[in-house]
N, C-alpha and C. Protein backbone atom coordinates (compact mmCIF):
# COMPACT_ATOMS: atom_id res chain seq x y z
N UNK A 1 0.86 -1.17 0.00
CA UNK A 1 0.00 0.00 0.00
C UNK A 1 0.91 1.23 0.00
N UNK A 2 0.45 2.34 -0.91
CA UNK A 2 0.96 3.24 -0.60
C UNK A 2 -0.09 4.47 -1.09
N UNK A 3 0.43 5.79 -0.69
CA UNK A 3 0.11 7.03 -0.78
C UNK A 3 0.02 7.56 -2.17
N UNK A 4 -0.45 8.04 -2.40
CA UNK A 4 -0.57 8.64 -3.97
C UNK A 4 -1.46 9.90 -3.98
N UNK A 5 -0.98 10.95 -4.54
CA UNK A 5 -1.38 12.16 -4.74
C UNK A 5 -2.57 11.63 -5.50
N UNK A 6 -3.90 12.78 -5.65
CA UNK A 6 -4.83 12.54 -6.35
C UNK A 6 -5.13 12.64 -8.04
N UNK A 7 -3.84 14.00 -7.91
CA UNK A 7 -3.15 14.62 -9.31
C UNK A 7 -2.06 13.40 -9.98
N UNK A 8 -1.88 12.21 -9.03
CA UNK A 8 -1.43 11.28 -9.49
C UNK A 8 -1.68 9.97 -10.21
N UNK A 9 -3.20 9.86 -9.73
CA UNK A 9 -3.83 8.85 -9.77
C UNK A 9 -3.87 8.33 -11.36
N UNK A 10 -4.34 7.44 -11.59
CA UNK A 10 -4.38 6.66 -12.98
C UNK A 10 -5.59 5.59 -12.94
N UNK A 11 -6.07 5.49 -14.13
CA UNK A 11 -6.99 4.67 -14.41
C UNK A 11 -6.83 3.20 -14.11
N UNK A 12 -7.58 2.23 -13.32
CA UNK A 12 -7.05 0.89 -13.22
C UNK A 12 -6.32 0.80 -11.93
N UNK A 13 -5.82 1.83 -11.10
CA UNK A 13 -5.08 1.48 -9.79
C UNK A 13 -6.56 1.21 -8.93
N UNK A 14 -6.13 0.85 -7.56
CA UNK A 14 -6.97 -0.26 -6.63
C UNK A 14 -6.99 0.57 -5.26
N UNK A 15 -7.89 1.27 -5.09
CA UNK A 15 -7.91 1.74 -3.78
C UNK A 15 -7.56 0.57 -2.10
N UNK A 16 -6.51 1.31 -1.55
CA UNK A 16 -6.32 0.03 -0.56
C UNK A 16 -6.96 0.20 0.80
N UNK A 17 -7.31 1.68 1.01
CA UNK A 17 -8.60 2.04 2.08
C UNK A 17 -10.03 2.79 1.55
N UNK A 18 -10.59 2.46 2.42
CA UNK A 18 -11.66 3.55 2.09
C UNK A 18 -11.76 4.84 1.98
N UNK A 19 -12.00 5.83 1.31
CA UNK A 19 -12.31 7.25 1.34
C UNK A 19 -13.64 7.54 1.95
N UNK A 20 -13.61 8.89 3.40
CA UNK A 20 -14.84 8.75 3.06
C UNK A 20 -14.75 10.55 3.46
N UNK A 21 -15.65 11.25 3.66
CA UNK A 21 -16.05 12.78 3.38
C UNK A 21 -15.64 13.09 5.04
N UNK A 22 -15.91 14.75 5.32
CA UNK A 22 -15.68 14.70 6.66
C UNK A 22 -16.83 14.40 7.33
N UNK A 23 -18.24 14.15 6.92
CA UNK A 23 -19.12 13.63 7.29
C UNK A 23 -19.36 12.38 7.84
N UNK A 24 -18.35 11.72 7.43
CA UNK A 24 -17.93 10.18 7.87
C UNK A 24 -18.80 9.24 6.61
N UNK A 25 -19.35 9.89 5.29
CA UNK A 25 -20.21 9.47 4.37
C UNK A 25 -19.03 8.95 3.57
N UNK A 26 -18.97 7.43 2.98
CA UNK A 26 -17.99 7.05 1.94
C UNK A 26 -18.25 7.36 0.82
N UNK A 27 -17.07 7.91 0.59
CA UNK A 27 -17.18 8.68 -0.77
C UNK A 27 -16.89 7.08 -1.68
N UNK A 28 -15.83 6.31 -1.77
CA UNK A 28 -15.13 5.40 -2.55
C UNK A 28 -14.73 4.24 -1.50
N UNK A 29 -15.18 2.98 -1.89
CA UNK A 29 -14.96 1.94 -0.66
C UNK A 29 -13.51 1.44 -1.02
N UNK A 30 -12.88 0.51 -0.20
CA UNK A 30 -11.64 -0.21 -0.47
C UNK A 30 -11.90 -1.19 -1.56
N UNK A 31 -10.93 -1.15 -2.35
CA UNK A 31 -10.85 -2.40 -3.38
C UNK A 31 -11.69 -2.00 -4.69
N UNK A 32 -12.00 -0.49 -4.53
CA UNK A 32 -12.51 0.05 -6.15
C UNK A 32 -11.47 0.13 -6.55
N UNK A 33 -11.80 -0.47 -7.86
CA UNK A 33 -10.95 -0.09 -9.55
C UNK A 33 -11.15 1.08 -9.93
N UNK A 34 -10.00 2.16 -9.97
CA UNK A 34 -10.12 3.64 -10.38
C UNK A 34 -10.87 3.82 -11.59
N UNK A 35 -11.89 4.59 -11.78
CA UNK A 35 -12.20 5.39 -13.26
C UNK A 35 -11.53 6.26 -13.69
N UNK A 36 -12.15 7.22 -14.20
CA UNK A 36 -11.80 8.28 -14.95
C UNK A 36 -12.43 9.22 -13.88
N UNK A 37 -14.33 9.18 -14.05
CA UNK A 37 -15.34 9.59 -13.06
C UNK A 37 -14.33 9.34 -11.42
N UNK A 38 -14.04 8.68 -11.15
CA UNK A 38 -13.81 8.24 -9.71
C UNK A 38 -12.74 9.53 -9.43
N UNK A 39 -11.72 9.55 -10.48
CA UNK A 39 -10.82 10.83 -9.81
C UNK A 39 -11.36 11.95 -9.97
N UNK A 40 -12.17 12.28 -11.05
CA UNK A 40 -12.31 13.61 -11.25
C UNK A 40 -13.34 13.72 -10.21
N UNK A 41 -14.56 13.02 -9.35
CA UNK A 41 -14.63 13.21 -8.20
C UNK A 41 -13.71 13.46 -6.99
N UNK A 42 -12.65 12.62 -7.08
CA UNK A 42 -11.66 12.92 -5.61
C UNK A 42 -11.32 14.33 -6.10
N UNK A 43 -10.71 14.55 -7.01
CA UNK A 43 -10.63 16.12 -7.65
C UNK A 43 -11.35 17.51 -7.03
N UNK A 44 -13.12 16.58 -7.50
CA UNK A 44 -13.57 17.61 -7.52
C UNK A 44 -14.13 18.09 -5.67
N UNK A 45 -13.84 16.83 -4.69
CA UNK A 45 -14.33 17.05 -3.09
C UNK A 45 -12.65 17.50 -2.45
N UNK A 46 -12.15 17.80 -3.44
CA UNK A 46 -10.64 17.80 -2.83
C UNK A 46 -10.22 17.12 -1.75
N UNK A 47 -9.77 16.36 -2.14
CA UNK A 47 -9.15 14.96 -1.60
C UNK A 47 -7.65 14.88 -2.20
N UNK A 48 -6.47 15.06 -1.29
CA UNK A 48 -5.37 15.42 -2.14
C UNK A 48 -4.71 13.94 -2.04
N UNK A 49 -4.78 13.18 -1.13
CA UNK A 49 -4.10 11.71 -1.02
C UNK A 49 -5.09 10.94 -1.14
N UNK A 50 -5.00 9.94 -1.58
CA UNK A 50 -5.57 8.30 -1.11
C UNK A 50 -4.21 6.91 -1.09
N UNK A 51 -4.61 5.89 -0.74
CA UNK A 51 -3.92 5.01 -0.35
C UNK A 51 -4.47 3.98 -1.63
N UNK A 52 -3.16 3.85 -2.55
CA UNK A 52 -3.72 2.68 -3.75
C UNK A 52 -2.66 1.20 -2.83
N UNK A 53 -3.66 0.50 -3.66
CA UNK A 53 -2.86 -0.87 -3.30
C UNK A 53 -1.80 -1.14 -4.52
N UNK A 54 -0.53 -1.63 -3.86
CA UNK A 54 0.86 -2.21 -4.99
C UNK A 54 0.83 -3.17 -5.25
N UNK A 55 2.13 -4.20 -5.79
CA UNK A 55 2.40 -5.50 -5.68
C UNK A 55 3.16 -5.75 -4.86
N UNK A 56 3.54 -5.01 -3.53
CA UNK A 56 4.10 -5.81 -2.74
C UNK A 56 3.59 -6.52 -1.62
């Protein structure tokens, strides 16, 4: 697992926690397959990190 900017993100990476709002409302659960839609949401609630899953 690691950290990844949101301006980093890429289509096809694997979220390795959950995102969720400061509401405690999940925005994106663990183990979604990134979209296109999916970042330009984290984008657009400004969300500057998430945690993708690696191969190690």
């Amino acid at each position: 697992m690691r950290a990844v900017s949101v301006e980093d993100l890429k289509t096809g990476m694997i979220l390795a926690r959950t995102i969720v709002n400061p509401d405690m409302v999940v925005v994106l659960s663990e183990n979604t397959l990134l979209t296109k839609a999916h970042i330009t949401r984290l984008t657009f609630l400004n969300i500057p990190v998430v945690y993708i899953k690696d191969e190690y």
